[in-house]
Structures are given as C-alpha cells and as structure tokens.
C-alpha atoms as a PDB file:
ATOM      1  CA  UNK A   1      87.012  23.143  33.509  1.00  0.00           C
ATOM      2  CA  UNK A   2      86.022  24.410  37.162  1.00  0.00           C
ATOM      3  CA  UNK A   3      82.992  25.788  38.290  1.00  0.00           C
ATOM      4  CA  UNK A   4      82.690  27.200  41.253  1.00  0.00           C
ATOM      5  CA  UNK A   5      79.581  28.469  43.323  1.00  0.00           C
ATOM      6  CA  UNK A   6      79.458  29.836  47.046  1.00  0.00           C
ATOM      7  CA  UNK A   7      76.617  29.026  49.372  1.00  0.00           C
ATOM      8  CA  UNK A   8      76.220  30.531  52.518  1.00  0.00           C
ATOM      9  CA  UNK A   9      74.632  27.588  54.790  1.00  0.00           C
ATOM     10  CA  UNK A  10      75.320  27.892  58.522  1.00  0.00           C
ATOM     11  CA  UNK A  11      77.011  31.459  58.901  1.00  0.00           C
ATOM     12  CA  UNK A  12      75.847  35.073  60.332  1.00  0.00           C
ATOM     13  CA  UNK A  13      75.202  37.495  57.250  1.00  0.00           C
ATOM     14  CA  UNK A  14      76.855  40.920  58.258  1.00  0.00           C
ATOM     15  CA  UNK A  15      74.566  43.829  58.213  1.00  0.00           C
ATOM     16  CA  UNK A  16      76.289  45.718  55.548  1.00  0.00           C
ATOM     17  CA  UNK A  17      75.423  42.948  53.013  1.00  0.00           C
ATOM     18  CA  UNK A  18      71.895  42.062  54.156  1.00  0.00           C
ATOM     19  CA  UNK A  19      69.738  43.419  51.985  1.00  0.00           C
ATOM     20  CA  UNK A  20      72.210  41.263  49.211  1.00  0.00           C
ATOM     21  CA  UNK A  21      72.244  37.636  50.997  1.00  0.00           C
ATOM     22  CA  UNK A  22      71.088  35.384  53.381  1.00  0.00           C
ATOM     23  CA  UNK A  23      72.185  32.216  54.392  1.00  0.00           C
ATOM     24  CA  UNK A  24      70.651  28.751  54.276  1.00  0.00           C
ATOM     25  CA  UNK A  25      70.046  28.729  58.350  1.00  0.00           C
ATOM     26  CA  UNK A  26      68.578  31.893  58.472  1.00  0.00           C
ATOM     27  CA  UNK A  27      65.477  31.040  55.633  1.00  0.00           C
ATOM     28  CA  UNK A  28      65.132  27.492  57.727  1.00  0.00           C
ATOM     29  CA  UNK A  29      65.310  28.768  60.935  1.00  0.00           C
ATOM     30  CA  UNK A  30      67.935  25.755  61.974  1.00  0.00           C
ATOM     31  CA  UNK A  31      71.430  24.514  60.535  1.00  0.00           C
ATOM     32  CA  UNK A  32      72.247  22.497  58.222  1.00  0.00           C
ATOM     33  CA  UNK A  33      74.189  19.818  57.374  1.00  0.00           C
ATOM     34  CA  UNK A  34      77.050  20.704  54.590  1.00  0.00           C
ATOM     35  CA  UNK A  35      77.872  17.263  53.379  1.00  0.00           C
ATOM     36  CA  UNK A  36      73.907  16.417  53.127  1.00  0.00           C
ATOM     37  CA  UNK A  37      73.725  19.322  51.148  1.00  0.00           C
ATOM     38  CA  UNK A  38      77.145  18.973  49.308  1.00  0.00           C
ATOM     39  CA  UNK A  39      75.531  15.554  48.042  1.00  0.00           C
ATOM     40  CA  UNK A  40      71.890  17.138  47.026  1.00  0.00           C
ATOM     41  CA  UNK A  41      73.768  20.123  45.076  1.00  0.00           C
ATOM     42  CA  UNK A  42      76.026  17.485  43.412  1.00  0.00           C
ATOM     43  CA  UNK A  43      72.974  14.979  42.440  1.00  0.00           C
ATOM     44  CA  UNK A  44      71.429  18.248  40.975  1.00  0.00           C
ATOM     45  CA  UNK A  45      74.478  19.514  38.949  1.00  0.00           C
ATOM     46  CA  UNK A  46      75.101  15.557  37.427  1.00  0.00           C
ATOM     47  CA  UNK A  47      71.357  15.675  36.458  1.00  0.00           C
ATOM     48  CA  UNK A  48      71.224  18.657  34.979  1.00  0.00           C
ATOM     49  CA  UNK A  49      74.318  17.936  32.752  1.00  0.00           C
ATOM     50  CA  UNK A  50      72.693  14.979  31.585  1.00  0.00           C
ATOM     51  CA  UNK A  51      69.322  16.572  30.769  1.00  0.00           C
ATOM     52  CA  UNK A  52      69.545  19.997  30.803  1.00  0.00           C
ATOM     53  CA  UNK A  53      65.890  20.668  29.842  1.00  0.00           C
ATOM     54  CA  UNK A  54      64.510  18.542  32.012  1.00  0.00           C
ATOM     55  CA  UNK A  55      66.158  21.016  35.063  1.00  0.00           C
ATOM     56  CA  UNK A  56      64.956  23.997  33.078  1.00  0.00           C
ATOM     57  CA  UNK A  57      61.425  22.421  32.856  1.00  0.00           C
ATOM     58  CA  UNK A  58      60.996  21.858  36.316  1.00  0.00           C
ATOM     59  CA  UNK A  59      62.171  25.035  36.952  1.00  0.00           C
ATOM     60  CA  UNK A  60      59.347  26.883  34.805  1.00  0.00           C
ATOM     61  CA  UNK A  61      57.145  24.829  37.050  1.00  0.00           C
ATOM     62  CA  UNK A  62      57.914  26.332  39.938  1.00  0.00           C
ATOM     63  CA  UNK A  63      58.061  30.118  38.831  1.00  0.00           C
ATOM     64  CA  UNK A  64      56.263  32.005  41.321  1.00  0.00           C
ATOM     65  CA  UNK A  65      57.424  35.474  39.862  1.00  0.00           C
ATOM     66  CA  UNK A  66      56.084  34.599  36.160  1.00  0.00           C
ATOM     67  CA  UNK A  67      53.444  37.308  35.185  1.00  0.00           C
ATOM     68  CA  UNK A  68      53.983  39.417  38.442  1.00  0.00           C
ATOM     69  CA  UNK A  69      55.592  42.809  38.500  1.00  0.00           C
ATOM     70  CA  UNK A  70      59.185  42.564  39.721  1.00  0.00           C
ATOM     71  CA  UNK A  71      62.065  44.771  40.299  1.00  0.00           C
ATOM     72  CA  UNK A  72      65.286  43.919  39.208  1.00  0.00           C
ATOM     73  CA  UNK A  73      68.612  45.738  40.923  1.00  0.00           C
ATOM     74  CA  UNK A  74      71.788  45.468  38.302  1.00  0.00           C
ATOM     75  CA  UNK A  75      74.866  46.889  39.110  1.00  0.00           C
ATOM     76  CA  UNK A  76      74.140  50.389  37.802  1.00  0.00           C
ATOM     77  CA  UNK A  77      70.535  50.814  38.333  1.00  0.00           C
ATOM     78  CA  UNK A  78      67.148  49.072  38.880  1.00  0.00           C
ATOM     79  CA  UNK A  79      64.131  48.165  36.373  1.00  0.00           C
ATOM     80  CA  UNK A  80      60.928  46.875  36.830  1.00  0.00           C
ATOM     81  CA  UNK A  81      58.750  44.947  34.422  1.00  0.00           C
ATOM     82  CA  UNK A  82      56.314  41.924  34.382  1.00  0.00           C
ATOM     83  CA  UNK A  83      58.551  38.812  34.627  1.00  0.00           C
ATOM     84  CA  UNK A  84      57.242  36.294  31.474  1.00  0.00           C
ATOM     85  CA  UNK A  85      58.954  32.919  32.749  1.00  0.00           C
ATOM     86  CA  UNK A  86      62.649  31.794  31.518  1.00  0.00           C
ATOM     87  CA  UNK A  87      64.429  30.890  28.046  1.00  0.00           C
ATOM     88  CA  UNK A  88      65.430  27.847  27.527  1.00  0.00           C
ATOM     89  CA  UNK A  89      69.069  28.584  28.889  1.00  0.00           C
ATOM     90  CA  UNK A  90      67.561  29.640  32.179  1.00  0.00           C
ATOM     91  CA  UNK A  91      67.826  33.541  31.859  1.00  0.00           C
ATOM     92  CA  UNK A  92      64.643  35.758  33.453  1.00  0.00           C
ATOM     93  CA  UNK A  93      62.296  37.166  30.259  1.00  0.00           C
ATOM     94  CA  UNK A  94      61.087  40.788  31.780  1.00  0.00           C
ATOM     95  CA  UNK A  95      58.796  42.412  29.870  1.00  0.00           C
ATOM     96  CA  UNK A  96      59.081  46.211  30.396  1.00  0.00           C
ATOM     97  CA  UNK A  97      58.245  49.423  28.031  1.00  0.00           C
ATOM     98  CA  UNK A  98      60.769  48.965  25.642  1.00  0.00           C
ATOM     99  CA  UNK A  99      59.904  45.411  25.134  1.00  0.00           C
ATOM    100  CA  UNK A 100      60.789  41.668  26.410  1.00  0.00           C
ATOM    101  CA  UNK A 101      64.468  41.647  27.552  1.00  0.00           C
ATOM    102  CA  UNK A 102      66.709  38.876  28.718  1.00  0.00           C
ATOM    103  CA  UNK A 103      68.187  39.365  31.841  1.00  0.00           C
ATOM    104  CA  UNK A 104      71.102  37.685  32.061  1.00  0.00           C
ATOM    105  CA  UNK A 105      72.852  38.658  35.292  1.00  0.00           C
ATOM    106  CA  UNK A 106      71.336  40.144  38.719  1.00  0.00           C
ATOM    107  CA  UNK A 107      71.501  41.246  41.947  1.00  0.00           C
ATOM    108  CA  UNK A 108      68.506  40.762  42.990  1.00  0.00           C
ATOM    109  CA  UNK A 109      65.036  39.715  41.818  1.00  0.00           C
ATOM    110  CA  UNK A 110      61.698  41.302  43.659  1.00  0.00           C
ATOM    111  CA  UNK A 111      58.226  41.073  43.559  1.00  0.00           C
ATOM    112  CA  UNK A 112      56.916  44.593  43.198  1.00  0.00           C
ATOM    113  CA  UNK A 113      53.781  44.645  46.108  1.00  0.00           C
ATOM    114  CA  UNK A 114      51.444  47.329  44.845  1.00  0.00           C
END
C-alpha cells in the first residue's frame, strides 16, 4: 500500500487558492526545514500505526473547536453546527438541526464568530 499526503512547507500560496491553503512558512512566519519535518511527520505516522488511540486521544485533547459553532464548506455547499469532539476513527461529530452527523471529508473547518 501507498499513502500519500502533500504539505505545503516553504512555498508562495497563489491567490486563487487562498482562502483553501496555506503553507507551513506562512503560519510560522519563517521556513522550514523539509527533512526535520519529513522525520517529525514520519515519527508521527509509525506511532500512530502502532497505537492508533493513543494519536486519537491526544488529539481530543487538543480540540479547540469542540462545543463551538463552526462552519463547514463541502464540495457542494456549507453547514454549520456545534462541533461535539471526534469518533474514535478521527472524523469531526457536528451537531446541527437534523441531528449529530459525521463528517467525514472537508474543505474547510471554521469557527463561526458571532
């Protein structure tokens, strides 16, 4: 099996796409190094295969959107909700009027600032 993931770390976003991505530079205001981070993102993938929960723990732990109104943009169209936290496979739980979904894939995750 190969898995594949793309990171943008030290190049320009165009303006097109902005509102979609950002790159690693631009949140940390100065480059990085690819092989430092090459190494990190490997250490994290051969952890996680060896204890998946423990990843999915840590990550509940640091949930900053859990219990705060988000938007969420899919392909199609955009819904909002309260974010409740993640399953135990890692997917977003959004609670909205219809009832607690499980949002598997999307574009982009907000925090809804009343």
């Amino acid at each position: 099996m190969l898995i594949g993931i793309g990171v943008n770390v030290n190049n320009s976003i165009p303006p097109k796409i902005r509102d979609l991505a950002v790159s690693l530079k631009e949140l940390l205001g100065r480059e990085v190094d690819r092989m430092s981070l090459l190494t990190d993102i490997r250490g994290n993938i051969y952890r996680y295969l060896h204890n998946p929960f423990s990843a999915i723990e840590r990550r509940r732990q640091r949930d900053y959107l859990k219990n705060k109104r988000v938007s969420i943009r899919l392909r199609e169209k955009k819904i909002e909700g309260i974010a409740r936290g993640i399953d135990d496979e890692g997917f977003l739980l959004l609670e909205t009027e219809r009832g607690l979904e499980r949002i598997v894939y999307a574009l982009k995750v907000e925090e809804v600032v009343e």
